[in-house]
N, C-alpha and C. Protein backbone atom coordinates (compact mmCIF):
# COMPACT_ATOMS: atom_id res chain seq x y z
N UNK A 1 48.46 -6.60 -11.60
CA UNK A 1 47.56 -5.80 -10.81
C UNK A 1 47.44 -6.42 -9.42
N UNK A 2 47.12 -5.75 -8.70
CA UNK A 2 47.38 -6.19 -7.24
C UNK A 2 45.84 -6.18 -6.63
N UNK A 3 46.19 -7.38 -6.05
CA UNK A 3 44.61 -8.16 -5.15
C UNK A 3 43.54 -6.69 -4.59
N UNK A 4 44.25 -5.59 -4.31
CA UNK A 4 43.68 -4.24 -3.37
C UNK A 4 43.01 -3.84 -4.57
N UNK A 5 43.65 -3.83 -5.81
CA UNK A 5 43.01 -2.99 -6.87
C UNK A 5 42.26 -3.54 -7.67
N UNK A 6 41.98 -4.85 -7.57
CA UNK A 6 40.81 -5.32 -8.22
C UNK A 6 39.80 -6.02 -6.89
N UNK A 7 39.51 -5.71 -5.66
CA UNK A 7 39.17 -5.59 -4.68
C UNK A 7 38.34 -3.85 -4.69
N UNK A 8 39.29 -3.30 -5.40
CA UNK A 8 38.58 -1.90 -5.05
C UNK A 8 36.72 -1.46 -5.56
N UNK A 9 36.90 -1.82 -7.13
CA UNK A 9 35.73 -2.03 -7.99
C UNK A 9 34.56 -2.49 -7.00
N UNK A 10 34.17 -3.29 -6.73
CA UNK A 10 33.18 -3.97 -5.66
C UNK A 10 32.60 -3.27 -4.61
N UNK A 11 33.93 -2.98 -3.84
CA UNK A 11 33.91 -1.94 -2.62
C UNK A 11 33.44 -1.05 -3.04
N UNK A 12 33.47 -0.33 -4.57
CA UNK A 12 32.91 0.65 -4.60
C UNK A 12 31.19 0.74 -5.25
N UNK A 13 31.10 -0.63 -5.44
CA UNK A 13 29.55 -0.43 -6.25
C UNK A 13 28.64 -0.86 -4.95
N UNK A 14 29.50 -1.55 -3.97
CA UNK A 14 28.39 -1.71 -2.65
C UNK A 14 28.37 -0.31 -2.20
N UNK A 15 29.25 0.43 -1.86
CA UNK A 15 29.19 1.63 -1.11
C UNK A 15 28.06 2.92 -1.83
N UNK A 16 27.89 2.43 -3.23
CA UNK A 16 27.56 2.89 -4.28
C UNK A 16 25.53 2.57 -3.84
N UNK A 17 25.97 1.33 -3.85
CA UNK A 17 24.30 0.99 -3.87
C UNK A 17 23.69 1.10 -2.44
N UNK A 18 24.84 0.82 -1.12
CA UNK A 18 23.87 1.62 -0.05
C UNK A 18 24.19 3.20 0.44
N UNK A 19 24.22 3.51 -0.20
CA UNK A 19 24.87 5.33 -0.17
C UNK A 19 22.99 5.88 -0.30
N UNK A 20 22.67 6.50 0.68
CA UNK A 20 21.52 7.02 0.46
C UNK A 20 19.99 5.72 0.44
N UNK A 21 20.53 4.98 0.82
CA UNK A 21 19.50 3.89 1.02
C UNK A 21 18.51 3.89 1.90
N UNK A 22 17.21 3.38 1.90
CA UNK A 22 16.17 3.28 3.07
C UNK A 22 16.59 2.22 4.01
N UNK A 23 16.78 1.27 3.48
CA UNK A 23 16.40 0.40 3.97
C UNK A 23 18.23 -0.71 3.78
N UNK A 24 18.74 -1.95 4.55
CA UNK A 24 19.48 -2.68 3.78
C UNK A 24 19.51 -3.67 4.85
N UNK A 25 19.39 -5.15 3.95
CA UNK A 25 19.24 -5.93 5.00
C UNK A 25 20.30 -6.95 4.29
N UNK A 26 21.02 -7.67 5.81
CA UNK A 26 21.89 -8.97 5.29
C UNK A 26 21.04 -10.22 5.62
N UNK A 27 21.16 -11.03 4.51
CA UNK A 27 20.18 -12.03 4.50
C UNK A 27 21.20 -13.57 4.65
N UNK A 28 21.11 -15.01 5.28
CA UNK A 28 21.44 -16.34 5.22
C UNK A 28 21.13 -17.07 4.11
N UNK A 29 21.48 -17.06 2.64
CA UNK A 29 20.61 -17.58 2.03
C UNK A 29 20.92 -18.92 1.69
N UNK A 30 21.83 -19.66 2.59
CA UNK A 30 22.31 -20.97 2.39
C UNK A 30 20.99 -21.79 2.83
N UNK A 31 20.97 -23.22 1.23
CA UNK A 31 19.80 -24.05 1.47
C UNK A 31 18.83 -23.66 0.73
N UNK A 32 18.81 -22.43 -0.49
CA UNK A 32 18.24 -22.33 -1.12
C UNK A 32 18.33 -22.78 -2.31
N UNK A 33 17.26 -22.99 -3.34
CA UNK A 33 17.73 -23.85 -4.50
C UNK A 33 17.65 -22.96 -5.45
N UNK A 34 18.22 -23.53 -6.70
CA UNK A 34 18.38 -22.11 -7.57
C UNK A 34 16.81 -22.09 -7.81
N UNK A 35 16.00 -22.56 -8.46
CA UNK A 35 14.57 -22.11 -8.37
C UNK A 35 14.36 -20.76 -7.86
N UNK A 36 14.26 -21.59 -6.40
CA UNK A 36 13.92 -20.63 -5.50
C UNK A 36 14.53 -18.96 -5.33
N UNK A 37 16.35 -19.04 -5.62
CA UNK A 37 17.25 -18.06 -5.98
C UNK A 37 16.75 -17.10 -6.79
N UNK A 38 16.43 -17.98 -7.79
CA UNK A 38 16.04 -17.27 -9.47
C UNK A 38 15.07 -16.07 -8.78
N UNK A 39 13.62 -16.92 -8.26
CA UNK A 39 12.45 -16.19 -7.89
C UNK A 39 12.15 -14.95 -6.82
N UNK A 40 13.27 -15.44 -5.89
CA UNK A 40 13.51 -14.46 -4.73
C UNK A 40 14.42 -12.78 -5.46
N UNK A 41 15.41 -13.09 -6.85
CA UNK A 41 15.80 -12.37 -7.53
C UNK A 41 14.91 -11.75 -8.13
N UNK A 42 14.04 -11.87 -8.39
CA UNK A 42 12.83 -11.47 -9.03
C UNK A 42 12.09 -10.99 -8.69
N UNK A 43 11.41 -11.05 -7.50
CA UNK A 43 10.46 -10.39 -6.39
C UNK A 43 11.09 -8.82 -6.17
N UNK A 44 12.67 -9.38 -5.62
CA UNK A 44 13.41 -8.12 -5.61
C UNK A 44 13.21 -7.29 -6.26
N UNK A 45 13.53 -7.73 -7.28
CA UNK A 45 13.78 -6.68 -8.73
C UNK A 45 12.48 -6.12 -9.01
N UNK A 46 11.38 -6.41 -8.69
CA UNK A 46 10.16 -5.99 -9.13
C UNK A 46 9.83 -5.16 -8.02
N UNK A 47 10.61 -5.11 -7.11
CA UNK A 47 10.19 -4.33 -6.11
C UNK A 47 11.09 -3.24 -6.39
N UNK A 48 11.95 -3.30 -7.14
CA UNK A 48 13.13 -2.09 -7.28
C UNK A 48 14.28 -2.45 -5.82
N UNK A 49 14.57 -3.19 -5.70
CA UNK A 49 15.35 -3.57 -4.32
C UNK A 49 16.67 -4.31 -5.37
N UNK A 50 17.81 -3.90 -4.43
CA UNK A 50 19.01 -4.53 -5.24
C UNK A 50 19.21 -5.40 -4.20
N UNK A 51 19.72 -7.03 -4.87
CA UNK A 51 20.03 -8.03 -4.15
C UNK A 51 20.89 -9.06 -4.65
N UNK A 52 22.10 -8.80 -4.40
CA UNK A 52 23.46 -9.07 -4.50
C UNK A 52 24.01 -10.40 -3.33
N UNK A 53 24.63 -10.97 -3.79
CA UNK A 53 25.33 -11.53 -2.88
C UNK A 53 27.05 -11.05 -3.19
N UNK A 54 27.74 -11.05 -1.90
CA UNK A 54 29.09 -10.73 -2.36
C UNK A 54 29.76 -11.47 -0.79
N UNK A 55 31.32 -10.73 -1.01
CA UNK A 55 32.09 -11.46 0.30
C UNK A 55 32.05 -10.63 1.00
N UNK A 56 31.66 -11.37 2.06
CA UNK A 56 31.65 -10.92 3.78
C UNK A 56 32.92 -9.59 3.87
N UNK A 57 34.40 -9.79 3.41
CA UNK A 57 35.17 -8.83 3.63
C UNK A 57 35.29 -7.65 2.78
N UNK A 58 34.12 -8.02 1.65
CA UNK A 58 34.09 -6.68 0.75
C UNK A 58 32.99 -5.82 1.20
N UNK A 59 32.25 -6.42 1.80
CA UNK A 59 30.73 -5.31 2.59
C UNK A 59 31.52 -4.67 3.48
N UNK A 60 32.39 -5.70 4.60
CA UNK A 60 32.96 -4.62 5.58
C UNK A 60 33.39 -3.63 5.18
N UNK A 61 34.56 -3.94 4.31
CA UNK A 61 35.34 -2.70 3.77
C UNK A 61 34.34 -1.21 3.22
N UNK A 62 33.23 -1.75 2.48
CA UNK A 62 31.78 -1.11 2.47
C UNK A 62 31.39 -0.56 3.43
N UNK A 63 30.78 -1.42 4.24
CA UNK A 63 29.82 -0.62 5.53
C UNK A 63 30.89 0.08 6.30
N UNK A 64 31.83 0.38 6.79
CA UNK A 64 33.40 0.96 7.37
C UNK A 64 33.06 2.34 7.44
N UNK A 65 32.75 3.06 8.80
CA UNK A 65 33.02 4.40 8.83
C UNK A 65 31.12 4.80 8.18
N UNK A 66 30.24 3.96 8.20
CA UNK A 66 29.44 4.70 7.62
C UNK A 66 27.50 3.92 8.85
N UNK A 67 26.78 4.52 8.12
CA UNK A 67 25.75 4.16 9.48
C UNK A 67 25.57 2.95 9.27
N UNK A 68 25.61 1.92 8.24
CA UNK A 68 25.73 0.41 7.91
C UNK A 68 27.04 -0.40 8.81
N UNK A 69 28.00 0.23 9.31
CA UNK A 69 29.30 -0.47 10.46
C UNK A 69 28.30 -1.57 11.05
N UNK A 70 27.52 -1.51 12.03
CA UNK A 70 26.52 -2.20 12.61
C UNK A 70 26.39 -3.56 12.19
N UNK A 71 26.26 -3.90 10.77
CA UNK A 71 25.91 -4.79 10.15
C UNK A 71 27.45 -6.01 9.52
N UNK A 72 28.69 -5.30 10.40
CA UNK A 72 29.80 -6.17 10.58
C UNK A 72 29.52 -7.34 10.79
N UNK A 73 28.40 -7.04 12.19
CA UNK A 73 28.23 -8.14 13.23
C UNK A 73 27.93 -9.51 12.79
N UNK A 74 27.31 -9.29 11.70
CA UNK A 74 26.65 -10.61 11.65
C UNK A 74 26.72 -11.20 10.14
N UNK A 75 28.21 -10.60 9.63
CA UNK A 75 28.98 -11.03 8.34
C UNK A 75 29.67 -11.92 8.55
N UNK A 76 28.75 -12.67 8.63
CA UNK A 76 29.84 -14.85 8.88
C UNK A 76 29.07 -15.36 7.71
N UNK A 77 29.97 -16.21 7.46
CA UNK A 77 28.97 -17.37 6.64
C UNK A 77 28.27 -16.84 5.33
N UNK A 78 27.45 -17.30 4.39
CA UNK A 78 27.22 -16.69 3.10
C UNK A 78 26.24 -16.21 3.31
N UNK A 79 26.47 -14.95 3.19
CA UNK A 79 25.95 -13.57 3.20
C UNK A 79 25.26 -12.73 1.70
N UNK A 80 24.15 -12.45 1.97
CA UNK A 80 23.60 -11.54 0.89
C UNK A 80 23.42 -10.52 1.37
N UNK A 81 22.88 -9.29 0.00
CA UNK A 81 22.23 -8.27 0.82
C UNK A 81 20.81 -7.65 0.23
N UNK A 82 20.38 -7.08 0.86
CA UNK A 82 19.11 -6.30 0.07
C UNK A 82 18.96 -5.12 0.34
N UNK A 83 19.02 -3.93 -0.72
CA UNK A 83 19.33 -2.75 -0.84
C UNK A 83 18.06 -2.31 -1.32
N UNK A 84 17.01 -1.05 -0.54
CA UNK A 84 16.35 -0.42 -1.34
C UNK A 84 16.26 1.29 -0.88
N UNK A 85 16.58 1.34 -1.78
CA UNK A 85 16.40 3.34 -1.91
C UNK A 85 14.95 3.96 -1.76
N UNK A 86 13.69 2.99 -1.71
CA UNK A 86 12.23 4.05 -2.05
C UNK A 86 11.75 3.12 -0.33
N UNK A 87 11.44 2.01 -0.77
CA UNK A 87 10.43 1.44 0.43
C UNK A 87 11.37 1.05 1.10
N UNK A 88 11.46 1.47 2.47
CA UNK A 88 12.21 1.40 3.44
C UNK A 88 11.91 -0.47 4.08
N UNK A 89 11.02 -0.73 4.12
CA UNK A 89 10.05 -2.02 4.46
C UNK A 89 10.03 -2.89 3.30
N UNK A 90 10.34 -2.67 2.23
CA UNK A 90 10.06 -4.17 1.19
C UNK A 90 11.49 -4.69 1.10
N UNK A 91 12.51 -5.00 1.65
CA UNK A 91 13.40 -6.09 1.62
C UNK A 91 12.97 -7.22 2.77
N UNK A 92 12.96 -6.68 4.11
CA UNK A 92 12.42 -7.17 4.85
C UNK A 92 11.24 -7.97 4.78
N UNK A 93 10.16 -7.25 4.13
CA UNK A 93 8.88 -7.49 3.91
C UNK A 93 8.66 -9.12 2.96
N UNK A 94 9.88 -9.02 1.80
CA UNK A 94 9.45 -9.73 1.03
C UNK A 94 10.27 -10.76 1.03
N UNK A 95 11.26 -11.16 1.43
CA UNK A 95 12.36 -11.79 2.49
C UNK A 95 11.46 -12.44 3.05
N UNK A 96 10.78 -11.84 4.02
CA UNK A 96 9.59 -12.64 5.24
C UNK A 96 8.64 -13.64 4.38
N UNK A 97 8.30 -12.76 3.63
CA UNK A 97 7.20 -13.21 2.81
C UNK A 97 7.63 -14.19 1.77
N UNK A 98 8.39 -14.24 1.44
CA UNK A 98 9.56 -15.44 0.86
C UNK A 98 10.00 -16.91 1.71
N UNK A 99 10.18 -16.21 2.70
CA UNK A 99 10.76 -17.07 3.84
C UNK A 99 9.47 -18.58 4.36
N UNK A 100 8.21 -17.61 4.28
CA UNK A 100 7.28 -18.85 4.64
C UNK A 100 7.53 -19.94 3.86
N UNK A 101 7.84 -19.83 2.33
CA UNK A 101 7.88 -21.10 1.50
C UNK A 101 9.22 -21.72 1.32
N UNK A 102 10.00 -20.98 1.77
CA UNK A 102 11.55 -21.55 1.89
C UNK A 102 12.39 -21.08 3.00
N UNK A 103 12.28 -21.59 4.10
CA UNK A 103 12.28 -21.70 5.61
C UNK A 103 13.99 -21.59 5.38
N UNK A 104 15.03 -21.77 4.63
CA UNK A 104 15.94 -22.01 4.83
C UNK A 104 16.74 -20.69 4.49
N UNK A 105 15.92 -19.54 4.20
CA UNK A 105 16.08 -18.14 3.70
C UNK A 105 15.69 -17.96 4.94
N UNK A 106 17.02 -16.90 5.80
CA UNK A 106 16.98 -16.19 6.96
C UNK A 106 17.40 -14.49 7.03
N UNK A 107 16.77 -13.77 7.83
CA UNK A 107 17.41 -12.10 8.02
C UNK A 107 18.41 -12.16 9.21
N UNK A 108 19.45 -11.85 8.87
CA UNK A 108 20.42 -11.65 9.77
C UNK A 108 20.04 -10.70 10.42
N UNK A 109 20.77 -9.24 10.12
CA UNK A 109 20.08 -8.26 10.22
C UNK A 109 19.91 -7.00 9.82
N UNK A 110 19.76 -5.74 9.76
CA UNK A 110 19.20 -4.87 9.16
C UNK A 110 19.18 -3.44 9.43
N UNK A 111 19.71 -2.24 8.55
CA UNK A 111 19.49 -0.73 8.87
C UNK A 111 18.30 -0.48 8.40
N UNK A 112 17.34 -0.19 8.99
CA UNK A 112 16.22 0.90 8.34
C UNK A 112 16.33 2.23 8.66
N UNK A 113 16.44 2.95 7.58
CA UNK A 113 16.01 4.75 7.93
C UNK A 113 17.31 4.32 9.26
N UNK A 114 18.48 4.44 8.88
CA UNK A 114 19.59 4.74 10.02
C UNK A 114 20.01 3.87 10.91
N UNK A 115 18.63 3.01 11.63
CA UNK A 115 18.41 2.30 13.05
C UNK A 115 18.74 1.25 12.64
N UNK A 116 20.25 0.41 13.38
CA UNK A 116 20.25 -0.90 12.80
C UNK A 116 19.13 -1.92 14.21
N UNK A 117 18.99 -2.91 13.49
CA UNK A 117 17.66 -4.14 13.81
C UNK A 117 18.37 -5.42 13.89
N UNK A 118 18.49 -6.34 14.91
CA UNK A 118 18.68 -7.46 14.85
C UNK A 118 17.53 -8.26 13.62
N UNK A 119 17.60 -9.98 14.02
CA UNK A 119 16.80 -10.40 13.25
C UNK A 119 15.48 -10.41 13.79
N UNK A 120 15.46 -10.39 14.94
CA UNK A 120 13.52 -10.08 15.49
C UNK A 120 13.09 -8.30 14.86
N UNK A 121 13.93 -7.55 15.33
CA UNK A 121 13.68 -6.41 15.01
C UNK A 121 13.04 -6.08 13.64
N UNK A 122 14.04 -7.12 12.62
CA UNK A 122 13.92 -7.05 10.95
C UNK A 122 12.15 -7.80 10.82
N UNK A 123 11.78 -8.76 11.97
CA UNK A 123 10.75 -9.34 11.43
C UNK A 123 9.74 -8.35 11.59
N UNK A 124 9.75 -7.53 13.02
CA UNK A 124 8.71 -6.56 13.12
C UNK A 124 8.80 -5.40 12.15
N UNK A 125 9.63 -5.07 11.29
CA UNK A 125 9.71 -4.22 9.93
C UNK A 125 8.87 -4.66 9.17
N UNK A 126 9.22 -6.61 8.78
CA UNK A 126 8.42 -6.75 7.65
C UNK A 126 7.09 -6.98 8.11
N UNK A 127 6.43 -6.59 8.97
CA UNK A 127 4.84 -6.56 9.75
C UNK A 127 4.47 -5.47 8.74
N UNK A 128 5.29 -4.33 8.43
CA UNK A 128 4.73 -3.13 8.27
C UNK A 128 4.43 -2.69 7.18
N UNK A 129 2.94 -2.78 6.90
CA UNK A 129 2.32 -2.94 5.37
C UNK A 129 3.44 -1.45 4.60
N UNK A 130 3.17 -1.59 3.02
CA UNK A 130 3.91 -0.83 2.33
C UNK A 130 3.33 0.37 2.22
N UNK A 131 4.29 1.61 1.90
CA UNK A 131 3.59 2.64 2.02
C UNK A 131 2.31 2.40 0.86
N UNK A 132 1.92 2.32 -0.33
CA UNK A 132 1.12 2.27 -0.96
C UNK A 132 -0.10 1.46 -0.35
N UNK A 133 0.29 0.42 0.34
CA UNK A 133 -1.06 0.05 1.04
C UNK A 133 -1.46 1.13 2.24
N UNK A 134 -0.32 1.50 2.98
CA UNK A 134 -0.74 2.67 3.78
C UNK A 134 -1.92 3.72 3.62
N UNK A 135 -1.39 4.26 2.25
CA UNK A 135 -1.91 5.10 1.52
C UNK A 135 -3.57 4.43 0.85
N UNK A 136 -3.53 3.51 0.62
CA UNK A 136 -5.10 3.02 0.47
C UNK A 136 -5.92 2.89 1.49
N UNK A 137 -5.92 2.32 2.17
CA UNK A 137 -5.87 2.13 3.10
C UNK A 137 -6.69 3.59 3.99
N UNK A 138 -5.52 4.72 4.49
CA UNK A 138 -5.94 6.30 4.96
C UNK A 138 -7.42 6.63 3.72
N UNK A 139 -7.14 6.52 2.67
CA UNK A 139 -7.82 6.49 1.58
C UNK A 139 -9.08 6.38 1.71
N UNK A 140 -9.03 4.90 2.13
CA UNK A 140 -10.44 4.25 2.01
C UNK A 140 -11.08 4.88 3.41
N UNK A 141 -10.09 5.15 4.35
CA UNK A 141 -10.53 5.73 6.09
C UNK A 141 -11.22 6.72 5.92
N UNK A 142 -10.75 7.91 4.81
CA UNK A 142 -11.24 9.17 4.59
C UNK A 142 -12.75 8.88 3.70
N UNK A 143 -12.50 8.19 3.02
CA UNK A 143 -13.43 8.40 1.76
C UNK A 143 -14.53 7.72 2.48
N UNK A 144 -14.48 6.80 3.59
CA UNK A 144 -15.74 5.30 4.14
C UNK A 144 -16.67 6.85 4.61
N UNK A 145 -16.76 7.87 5.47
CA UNK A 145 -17.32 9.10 6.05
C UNK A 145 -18.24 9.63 5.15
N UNK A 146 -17.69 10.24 3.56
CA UNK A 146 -18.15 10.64 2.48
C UNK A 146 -18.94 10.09 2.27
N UNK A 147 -18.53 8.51 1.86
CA UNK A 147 -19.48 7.66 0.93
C UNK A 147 -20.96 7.63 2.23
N UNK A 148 -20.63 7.38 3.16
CA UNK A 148 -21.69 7.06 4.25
C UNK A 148 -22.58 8.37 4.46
N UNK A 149 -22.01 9.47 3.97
CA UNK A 149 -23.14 10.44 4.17
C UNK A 149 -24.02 10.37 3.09
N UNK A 150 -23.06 10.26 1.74
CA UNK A 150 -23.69 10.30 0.41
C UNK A 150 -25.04 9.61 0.54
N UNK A 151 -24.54 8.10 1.10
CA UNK A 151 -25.61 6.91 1.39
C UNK A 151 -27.10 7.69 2.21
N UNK A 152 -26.68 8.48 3.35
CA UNK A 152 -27.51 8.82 4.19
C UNK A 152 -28.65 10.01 3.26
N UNK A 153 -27.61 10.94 2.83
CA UNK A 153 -28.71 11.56 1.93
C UNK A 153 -29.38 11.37 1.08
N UNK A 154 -29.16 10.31 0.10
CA UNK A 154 -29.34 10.16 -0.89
C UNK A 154 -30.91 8.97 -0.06
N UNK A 155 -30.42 8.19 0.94
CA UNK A 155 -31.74 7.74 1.38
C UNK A 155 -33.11 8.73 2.19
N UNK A 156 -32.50 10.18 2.36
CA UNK A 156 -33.51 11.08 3.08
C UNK A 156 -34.17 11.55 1.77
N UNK A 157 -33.47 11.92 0.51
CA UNK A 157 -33.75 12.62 -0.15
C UNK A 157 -34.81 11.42 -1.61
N UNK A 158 -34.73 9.77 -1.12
CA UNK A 158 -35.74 9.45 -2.14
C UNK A 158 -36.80 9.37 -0.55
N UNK A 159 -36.91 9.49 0.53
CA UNK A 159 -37.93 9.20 1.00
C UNK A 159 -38.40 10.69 1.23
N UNK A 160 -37.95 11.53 1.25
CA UNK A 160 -38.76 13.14 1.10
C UNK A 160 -39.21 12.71 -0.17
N UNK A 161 -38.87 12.61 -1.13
CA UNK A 161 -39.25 12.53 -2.64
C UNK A 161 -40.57 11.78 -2.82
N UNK A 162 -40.30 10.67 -1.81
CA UNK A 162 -41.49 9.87 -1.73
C UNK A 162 -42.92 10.16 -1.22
N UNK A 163 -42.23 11.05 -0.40
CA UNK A 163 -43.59 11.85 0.57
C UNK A 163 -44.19 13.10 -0.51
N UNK A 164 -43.19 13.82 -0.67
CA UNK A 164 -43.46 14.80 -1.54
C UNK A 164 -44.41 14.06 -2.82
N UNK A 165 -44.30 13.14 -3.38
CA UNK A 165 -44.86 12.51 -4.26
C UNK A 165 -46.56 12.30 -3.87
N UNK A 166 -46.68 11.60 -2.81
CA UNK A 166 -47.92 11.42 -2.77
C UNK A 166 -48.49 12.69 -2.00
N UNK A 167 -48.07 13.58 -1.45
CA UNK A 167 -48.81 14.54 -0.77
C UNK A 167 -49.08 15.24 -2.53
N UNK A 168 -48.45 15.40 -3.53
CA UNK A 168 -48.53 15.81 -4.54
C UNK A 168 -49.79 15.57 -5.52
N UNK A 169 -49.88 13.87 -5.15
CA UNK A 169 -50.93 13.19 -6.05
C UNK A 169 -52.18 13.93 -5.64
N UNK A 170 -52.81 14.09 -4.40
CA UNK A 170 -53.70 14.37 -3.53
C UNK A 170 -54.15 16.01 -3.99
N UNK A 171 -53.21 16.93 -4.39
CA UNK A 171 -53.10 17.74 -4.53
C UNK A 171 -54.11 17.75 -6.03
N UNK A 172 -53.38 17.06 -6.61
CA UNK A 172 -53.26 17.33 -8.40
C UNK A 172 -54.56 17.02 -8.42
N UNK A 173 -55.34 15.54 -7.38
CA UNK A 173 -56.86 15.25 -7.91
C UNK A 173 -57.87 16.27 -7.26
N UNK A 174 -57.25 17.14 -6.47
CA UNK A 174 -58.26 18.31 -5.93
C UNK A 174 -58.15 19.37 -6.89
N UNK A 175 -57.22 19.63 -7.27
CA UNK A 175 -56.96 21.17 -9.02
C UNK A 175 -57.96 20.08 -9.44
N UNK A 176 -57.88 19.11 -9.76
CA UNK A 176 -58.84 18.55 -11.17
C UNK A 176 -60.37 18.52 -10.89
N UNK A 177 -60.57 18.23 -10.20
CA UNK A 177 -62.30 18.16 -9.45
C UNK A 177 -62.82 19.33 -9.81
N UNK A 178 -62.30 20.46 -8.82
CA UNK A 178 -62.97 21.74 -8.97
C UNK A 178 -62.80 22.02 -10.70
N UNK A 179 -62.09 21.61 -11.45
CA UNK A 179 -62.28 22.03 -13.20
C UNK A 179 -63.18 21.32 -13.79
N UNK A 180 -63.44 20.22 -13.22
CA UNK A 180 -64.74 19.54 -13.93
C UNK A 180 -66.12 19.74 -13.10
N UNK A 181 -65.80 19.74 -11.77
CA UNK A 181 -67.68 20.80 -11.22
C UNK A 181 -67.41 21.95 -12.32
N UNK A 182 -66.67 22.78 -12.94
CA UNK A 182 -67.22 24.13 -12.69
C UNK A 182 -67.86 23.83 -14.58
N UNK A 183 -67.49 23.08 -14.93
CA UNK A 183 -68.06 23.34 -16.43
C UNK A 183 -69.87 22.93 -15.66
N UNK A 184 -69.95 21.81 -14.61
CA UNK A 184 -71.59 21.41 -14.85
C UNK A 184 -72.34 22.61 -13.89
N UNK A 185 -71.76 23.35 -13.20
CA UNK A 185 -72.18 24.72 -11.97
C UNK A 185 -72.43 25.48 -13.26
N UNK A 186 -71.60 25.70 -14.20
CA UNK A 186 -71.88 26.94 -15.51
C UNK A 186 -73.21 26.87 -15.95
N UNK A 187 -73.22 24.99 -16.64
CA UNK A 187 -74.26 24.76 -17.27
C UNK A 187 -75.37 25.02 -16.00
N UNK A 188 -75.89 24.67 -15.38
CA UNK A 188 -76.93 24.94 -14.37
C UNK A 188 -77.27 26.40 -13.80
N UNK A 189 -75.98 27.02 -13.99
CA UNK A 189 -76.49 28.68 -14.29
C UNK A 189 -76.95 29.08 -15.55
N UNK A 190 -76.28 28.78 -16.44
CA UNK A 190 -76.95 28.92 -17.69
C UNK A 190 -78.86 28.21 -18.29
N UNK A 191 -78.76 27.16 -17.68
CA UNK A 191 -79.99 26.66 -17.62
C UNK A 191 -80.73 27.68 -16.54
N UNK A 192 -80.41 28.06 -15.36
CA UNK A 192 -81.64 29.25 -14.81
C UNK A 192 -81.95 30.14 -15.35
N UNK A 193 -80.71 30.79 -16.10
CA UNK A 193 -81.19 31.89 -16.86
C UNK A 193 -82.09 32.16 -17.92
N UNK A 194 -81.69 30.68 -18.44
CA UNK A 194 -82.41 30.60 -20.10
C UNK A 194 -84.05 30.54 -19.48
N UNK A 195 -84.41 30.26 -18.16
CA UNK A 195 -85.82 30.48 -17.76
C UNK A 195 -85.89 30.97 -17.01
């Protein structure tokens, strides 16, 4: 079998995994320890992000002719990648966020949504909270208005309640008065009459 045709397989599961992708970033990951490897594999994966390492001349042959070409540039040296199809922002994101504790993990650089990104570019990506925090977030923006009126009425409506209460009491001991004069006004008519 010839070097092209077992070369081909590869070429085709990268082209495979960024075909329709959000997001794909090439990462430096020389200087990492397997620990660290293991865990950064893991983050990935829990994020749903594919993260492969392969050879520099099998991505080209990959990225070739497609909106990933861009990312030729900076296929030197041992090269990974990070592939995600949903969150356009969590390779980047968690890469970064990886990176504080193992400084020796770098972003080369990066297509998002089409636009390729150097490595500054890739850092201002991973700035950009995830859509699900987005979404809490608008959430909590919409709902803070609601809750604050709720708050507001609900404080007009025990202090009317409160007022209403005692203008009420005042009320109830004036009905009661006039029912107890009128039994002793009866008797004292009844006593004139009887003489």
């Amino acid at each position: 079998m010839a070097k092209v045709e077992l070369k081909q397989p590869i070429i085709q599961e990268i082209s495979d995994n960024v075909k329709d992708a959000a997001s794909v970033v090439i990462v430096d990951y020389r200087g990492l320890t397997v620990i660290e490897d293991t865990q950064l594999r893991r983050d990935m994966r829990e994020a749903n992000v594919v993260y492969k390492v392969y050879k520099n001349t099998m991505m080209n042959f990959a990225f070739k002719d497609t909106e990933f070409e861009p990312l030729t540039e900076v296929l030197a040296g041992p090269s990974a990648i990070a592939i995600s199809k949903d969150d356009a922002t969590a390779p980047a994101r968690i890469i970064a966020k990886f990176a504080k504790t193992a400084p020796a993990l770098e972003i080369k650089a990066g297509v998002v949504e089409g636009t390729y990104y150097d490595a500054e570019g890739m850092k201002a990506i991973a700035a950009v909270p995830s859509r699900e925090e987005l979404l809490s977030k608008l959430l909590g923006s919409l709902q803070s208005p609601i809750t604050n009126l709720a708050r507001v009425l609900n404080q007009i409506a025990e202090q009317g309640g409160g007022e209403a209460a005692a203008e009420a009491a005042p009320a109830a001991e004036e009905s009661e008065a006039p029912a107890e004069e009128a039994p002793a006004e009866e008797a004292t008519e009844t006593k004139a009459e009887e003489e």
